[in-house]
Structures are given as C-alpha cells and as structure tokens.
PDB file of N, CA and C in Angstrom:
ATOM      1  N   UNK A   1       4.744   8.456  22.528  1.00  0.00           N
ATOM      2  CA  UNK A   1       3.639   9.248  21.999  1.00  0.00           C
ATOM      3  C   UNK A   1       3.443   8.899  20.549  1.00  0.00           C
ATOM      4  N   UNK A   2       2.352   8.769  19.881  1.00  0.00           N
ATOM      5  CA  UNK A   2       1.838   8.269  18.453  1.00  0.00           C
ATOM      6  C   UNK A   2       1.926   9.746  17.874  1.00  0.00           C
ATOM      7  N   UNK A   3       2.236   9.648  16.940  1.00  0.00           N
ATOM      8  CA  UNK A   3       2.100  10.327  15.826  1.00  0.00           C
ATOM      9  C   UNK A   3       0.901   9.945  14.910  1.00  0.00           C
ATOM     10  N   UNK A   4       0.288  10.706  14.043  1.00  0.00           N
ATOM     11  CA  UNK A   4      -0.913  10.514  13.447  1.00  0.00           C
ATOM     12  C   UNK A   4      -0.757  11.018  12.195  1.00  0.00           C
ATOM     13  N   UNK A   5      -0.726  10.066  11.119  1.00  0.00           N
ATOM     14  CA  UNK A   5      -0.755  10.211   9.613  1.00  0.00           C
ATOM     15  C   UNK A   5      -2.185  11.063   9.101  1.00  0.00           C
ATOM     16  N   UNK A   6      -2.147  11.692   8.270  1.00  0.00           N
ATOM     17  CA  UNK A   6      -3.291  12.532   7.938  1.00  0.00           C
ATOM     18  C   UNK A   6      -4.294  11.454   7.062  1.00  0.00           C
ATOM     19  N   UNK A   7      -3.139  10.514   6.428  1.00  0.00           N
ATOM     20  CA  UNK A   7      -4.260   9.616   5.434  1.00  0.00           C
ATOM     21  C   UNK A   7      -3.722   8.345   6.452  1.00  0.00           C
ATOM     22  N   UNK A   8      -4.734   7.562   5.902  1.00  0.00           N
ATOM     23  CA  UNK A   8      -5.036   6.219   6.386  1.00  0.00           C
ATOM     24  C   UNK A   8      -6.131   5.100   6.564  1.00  0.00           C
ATOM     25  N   UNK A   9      -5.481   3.939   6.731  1.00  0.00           N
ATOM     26  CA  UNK A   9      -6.567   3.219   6.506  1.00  0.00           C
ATOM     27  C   UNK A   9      -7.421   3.218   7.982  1.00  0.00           C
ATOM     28  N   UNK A  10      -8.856   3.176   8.473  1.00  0.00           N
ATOM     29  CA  UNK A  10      -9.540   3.266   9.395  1.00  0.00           C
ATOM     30  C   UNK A  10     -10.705   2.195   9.442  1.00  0.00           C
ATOM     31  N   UNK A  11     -10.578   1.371  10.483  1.00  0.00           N
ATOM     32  CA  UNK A  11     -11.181  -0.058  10.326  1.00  0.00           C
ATOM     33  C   UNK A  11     -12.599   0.424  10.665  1.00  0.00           C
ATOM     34  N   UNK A  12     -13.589  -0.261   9.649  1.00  0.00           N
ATOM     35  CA  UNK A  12     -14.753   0.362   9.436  1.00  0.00           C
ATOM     36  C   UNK A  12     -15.521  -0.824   9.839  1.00  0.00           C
ATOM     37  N   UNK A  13     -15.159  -1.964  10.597  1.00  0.00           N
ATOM     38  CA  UNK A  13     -16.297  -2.691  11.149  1.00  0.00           C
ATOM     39  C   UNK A  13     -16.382  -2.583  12.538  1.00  0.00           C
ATOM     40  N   UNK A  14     -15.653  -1.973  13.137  1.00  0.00           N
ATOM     41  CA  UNK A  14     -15.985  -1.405  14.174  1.00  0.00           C
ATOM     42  C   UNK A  14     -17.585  -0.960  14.641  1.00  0.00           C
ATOM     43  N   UNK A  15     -17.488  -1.383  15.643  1.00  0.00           N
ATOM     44  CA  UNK A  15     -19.313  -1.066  16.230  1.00  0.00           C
ATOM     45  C   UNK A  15     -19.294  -0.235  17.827  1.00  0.00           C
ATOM     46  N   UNK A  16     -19.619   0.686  17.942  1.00  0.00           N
ATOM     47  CA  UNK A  16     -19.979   1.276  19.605  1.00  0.00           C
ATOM     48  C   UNK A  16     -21.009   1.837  19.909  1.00  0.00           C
ATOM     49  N   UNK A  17     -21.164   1.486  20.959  1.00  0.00           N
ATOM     50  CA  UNK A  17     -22.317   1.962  22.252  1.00  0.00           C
ATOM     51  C   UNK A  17     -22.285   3.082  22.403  1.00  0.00           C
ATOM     52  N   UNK A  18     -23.249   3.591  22.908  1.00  0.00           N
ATOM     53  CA  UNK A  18     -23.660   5.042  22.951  1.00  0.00           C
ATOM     54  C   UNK A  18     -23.283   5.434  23.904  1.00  0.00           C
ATOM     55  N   UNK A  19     -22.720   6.616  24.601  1.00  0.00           N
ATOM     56  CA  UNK A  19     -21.591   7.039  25.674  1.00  0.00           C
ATOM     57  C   UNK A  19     -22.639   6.554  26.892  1.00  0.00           C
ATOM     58  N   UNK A  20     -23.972   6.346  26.791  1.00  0.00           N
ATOM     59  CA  UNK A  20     -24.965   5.849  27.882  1.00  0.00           C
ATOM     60  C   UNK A  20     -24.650   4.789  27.922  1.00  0.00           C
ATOM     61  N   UNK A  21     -24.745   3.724  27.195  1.00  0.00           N
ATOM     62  CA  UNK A  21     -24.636   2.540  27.423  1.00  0.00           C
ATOM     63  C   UNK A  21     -23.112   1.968  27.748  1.00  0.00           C
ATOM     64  N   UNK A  22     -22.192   2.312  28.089  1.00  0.00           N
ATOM     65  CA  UNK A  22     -20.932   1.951  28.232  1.00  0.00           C
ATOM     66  C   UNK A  22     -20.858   1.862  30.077  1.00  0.00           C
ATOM     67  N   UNK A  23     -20.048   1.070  30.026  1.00  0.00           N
ATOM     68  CA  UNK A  23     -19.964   1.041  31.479  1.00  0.00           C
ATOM     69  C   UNK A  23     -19.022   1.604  32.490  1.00  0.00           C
ATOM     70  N   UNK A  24     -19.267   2.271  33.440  1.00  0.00           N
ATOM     71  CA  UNK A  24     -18.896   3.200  33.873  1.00  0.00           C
ATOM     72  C   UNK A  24     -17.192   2.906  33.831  1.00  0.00           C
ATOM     73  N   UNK A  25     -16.325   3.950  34.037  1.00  0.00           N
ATOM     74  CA  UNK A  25     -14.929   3.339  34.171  1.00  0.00           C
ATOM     75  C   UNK A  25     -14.325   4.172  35.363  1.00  0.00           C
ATOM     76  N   UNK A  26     -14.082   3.857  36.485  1.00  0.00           N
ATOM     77  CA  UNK A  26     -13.483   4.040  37.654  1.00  0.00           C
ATOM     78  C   UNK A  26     -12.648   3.175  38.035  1.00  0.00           C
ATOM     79  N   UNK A  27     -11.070   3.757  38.949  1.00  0.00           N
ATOM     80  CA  UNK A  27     -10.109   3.051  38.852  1.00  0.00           C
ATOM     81  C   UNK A  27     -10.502   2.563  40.810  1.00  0.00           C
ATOM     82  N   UNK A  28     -11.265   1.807  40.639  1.00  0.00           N
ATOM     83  CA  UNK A  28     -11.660   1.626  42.058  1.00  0.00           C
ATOM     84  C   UNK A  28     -11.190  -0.131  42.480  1.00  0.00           C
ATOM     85  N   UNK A  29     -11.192  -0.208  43.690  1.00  0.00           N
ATOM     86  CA  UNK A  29     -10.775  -1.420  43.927  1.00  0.00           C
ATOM     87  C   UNK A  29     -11.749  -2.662  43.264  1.00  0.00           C
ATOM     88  N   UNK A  30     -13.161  -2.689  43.133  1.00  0.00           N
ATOM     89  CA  UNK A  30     -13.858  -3.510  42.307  1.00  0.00           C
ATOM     90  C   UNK A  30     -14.266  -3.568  40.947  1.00  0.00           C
ATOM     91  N   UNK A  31     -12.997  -2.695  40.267  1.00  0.00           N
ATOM     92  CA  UNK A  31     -12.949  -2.746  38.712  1.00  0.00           C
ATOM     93  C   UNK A  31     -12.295  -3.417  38.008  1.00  0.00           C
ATOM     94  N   UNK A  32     -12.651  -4.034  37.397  1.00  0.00           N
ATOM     95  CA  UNK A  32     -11.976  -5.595  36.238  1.00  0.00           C
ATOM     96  C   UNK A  32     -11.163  -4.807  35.325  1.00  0.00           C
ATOM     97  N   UNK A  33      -9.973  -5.318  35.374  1.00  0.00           N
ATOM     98  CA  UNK A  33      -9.108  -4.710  34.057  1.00  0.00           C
ATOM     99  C   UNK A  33      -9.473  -5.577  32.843  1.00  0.00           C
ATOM    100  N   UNK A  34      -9.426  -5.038  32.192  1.00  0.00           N
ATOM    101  CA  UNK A  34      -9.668  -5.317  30.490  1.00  0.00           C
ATOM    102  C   UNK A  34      -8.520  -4.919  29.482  1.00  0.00           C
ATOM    103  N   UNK A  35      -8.346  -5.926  28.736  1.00  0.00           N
ATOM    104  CA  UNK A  35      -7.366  -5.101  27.528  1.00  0.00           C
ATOM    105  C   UNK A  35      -7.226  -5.391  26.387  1.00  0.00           C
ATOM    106  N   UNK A  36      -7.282  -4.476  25.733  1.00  0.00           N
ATOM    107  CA  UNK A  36      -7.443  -4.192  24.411  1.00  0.00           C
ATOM    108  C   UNK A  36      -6.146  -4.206  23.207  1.00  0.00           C
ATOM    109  N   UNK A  37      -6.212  -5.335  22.710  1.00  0.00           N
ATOM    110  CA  UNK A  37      -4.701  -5.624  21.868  1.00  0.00           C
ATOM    111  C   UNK A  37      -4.862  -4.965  19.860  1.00  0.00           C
ATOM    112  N   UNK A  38      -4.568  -4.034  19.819  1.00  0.00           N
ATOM    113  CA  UNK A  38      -4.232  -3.844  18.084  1.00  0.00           C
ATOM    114  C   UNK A  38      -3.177  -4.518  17.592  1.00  0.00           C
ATOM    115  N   UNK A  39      -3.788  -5.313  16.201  1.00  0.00           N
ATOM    116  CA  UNK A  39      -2.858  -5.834  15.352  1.00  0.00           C
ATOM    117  C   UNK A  39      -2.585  -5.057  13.808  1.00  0.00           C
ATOM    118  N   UNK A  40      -2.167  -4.530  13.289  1.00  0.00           N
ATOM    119  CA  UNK A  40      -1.744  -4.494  12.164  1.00  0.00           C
ATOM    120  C   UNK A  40      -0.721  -3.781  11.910  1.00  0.00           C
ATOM    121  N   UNK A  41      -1.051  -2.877  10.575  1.00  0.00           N
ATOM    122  CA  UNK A  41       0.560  -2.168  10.206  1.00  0.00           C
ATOM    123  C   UNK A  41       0.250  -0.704  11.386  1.00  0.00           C
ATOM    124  N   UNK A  42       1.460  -0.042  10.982  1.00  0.00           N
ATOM    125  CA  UNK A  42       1.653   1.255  11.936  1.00  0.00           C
ATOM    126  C   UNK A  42       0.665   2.152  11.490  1.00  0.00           C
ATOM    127  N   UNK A  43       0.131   2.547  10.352  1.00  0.00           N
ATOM    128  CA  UNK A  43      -0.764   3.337  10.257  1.00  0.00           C
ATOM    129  C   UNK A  43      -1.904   2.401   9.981  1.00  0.00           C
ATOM    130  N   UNK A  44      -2.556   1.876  10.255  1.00  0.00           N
ATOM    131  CA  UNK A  44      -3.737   1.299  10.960  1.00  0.00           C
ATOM    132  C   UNK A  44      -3.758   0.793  12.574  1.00  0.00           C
ATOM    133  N   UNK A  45      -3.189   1.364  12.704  1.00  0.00           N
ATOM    134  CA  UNK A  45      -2.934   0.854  14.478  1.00  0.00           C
ATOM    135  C   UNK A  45      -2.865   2.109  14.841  1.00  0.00           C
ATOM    136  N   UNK A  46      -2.282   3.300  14.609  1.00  0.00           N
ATOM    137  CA  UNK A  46      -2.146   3.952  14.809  1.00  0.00           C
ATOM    138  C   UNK A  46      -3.918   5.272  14.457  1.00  0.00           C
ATOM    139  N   UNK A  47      -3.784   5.102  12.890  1.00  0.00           N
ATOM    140  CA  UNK A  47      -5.575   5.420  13.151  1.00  0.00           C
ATOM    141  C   UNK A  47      -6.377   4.855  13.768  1.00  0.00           C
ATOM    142  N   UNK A  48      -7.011   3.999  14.107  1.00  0.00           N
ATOM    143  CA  UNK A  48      -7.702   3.219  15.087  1.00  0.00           C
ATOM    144  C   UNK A  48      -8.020   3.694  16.115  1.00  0.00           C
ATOM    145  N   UNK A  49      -6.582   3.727  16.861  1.00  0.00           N
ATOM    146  CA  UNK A  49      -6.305   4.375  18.205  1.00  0.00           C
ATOM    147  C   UNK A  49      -7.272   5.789  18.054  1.00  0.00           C
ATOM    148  N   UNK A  50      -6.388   6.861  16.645  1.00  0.00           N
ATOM    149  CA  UNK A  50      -7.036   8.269  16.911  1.00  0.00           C
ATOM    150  C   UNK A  50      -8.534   8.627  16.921  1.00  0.00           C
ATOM    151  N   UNK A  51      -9.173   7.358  16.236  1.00  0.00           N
ATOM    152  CA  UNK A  51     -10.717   7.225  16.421  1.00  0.00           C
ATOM    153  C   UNK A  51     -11.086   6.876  17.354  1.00  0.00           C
ATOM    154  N   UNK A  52     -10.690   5.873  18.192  1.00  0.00           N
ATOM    155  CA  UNK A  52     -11.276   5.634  19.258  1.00  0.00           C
ATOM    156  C   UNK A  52     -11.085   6.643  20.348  1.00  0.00           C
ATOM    157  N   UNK A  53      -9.821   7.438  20.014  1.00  0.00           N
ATOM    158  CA  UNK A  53      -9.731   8.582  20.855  1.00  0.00           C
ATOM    159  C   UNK A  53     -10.913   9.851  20.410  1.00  0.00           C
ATOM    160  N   UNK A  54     -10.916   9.856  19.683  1.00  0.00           N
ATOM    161  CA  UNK A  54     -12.283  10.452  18.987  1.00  0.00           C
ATOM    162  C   UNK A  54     -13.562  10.035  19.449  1.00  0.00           C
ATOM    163  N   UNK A  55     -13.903   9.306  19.294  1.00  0.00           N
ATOM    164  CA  UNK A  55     -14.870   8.366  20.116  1.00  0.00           C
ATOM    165  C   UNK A  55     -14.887   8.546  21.415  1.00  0.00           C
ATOM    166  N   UNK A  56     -14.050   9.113  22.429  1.00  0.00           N
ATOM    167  CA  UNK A  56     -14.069   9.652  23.534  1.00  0.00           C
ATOM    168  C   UNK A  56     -13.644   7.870  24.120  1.00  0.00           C
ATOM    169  N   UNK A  57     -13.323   7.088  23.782  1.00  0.00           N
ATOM    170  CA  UNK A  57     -12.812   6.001  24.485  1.00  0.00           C
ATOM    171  C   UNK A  57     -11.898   5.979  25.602  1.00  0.00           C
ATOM    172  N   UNK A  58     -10.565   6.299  24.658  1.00  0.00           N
ATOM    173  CA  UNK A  58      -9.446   6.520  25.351  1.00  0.00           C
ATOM    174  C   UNK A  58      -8.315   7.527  25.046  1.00  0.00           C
ATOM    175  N   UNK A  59      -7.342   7.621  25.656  1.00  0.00           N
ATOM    176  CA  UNK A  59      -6.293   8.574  25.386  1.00  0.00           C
ATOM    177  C   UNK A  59      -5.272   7.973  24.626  1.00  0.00           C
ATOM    178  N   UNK A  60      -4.497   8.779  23.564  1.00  0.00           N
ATOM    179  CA  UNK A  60      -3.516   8.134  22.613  1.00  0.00           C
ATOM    180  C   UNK A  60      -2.792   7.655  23.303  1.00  0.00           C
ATOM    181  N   UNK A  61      -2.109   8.097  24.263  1.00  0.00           N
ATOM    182  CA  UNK A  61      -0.766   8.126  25.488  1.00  0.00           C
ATOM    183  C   UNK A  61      -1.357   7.025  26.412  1.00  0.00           C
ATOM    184  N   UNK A  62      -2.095   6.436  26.602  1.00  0.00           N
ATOM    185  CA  UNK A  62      -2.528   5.454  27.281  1.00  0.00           C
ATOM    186  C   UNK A  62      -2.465   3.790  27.073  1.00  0.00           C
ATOM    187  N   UNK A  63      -2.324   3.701  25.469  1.00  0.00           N
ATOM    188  CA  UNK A  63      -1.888   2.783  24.275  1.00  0.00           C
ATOM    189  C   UNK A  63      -0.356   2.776  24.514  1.00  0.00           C
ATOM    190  N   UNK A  64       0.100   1.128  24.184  1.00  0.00           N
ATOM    191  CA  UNK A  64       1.426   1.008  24.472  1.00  0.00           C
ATOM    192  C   UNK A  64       2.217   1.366  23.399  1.00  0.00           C
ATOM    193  N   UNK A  65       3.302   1.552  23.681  1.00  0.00           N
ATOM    194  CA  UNK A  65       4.211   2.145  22.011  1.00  0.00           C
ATOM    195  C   UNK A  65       4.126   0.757  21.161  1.00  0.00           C
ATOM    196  N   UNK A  66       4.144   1.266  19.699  1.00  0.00           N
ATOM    197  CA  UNK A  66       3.894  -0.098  18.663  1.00  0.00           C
ATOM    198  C   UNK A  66       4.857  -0.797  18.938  1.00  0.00           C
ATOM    199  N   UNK A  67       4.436  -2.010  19.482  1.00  0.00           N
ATOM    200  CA  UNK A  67       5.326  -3.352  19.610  1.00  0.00           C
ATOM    201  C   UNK A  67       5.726  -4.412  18.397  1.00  0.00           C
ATOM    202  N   UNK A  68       6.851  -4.260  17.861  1.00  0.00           N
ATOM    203  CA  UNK A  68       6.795  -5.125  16.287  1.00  0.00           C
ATOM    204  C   UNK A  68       6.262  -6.872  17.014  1.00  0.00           C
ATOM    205  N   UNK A  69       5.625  -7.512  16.099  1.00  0.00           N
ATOM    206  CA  UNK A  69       5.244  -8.888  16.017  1.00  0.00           C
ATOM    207  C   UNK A  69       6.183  -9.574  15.513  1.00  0.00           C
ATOM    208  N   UNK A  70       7.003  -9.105  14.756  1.00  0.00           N
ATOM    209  CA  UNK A  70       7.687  -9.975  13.985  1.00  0.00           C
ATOM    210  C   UNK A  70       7.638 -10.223  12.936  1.00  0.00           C
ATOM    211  N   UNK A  71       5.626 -10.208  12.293  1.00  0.00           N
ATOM    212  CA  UNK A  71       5.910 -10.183  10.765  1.00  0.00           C
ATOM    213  C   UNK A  71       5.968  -9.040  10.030  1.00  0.00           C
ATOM    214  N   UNK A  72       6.267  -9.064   8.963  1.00  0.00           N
ATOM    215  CA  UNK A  72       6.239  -8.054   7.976  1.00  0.00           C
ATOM    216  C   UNK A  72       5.041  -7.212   8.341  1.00  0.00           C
ATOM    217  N   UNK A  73       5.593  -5.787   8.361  1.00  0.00           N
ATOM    218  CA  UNK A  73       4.545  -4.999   8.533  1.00  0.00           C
ATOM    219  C   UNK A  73       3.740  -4.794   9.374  1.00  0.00           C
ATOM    220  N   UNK A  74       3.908  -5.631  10.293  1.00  0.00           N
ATOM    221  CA  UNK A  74       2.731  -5.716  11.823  1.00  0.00           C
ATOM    222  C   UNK A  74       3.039  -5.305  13.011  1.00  0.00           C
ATOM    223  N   UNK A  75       2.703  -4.564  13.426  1.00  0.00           N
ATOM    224  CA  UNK A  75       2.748  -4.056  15.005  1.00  0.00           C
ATOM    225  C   UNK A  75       1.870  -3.954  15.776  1.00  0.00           C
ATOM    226  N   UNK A  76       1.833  -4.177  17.154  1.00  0.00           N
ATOM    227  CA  UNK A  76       0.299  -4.292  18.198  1.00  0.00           C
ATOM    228  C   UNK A  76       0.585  -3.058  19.024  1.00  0.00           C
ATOM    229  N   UNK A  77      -0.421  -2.969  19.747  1.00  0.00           N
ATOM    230  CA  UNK A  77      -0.518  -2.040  20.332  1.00  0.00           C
ATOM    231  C   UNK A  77      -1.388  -2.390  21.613  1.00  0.00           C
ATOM    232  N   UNK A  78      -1.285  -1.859  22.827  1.00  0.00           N
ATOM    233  CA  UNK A  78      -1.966  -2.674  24.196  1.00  0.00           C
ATOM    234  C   UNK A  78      -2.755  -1.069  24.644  1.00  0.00           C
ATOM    235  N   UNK A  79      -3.851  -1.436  25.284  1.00  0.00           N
ATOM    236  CA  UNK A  79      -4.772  -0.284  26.591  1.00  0.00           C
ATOM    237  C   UNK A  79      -4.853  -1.671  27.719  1.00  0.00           C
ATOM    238  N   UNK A  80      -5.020  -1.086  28.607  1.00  0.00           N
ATOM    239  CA  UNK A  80      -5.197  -1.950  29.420  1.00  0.00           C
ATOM    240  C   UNK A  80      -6.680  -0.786  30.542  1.00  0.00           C
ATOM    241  N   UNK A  81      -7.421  -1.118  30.658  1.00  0.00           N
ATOM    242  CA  UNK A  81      -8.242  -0.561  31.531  1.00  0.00           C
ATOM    243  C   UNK A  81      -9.028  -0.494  32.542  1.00  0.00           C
ATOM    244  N   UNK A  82      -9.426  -0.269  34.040  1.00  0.00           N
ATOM    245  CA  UNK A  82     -10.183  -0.838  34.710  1.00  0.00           C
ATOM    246  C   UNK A  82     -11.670  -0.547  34.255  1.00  0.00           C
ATOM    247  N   UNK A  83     -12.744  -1.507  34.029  1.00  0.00           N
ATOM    248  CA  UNK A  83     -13.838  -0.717  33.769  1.00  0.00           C
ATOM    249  C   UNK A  83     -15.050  -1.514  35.041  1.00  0.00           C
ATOM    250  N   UNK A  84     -15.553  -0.500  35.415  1.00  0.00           N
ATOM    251  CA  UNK A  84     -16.833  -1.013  36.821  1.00  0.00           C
ATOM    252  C   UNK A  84     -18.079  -1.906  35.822  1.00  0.00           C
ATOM    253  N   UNK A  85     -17.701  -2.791  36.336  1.00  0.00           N
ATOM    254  CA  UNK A  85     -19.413  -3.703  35.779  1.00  0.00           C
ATOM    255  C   UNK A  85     -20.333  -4.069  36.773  1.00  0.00           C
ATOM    256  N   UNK A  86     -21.854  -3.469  36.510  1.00  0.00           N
ATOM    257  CA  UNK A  86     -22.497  -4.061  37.660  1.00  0.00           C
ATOM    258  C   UNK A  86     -23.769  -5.087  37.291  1.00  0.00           C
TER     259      UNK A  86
END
C-alpha cells in the first residue's frame, strides 16, 4: 500500500481525456492488457499515482510496490490493465 506525502513534486505534462472519451475498461476475454510503467524518485511516483487516482484512472493498490532501479533515487512502479478497444 503507498503512502502519500502531503508535499510533492506532481508531473504537470501530463494530458487526459475526458471520462467520455476513454475507452471502456472491462476485464472481458477481448480486452488488451496495457501497462503503465512509473519512473522516478518515491515521491514523484508516488504523487502521480495519487492523481491519477484522482483522475478516477486507477486505484493506488492496483500499482506495483516501488521497485528500486538501481539508480540513485529511482523507483518504478507497474498498473497493468485490461482496457476494451473497439
């Protein structure tokens, strides 16, 4: 489970679709998984996430626990999702 810093940095080039235009997401047998990899430090990976959970995207708990990379300061983070495209 993520924990959520009150301050932080929050990546501001981010762009989204309007909850209409997104494509439907059902875990049905003809849904393409997709996945979604975060790179940086723990509190930008970690805000990110709480916006996009904000954003009604996804659930914090659904994101993989921060995986270190190896370099200084960097950790990723995985969603993996089925989403229906037609």
């Amino acid at each position: 489970m993520f924990t959520f810093p009150t301050e932080g940095a929050i990546a501001s080039t981010l762009s989204f679709v309007q909850p209409s235009d997104r494509p439907s997401v059902h875990p049905s047998a003809d849904a393409d998984p997709i996945r979604h990899m975060l790179f940086g430090s723990l509190t930008a990976v970690q805000s990110t996430i709480k916006l996009l959970h904000k954003r009604g995207y996804a659930e914090p708990n659904d994101w993989s626990q921060p995986i270190s990379t190896g370099r200084a300061n960097e950790v990723m983070a995985i969603l993996t999702k089925r989403i229906s495209v037609k």
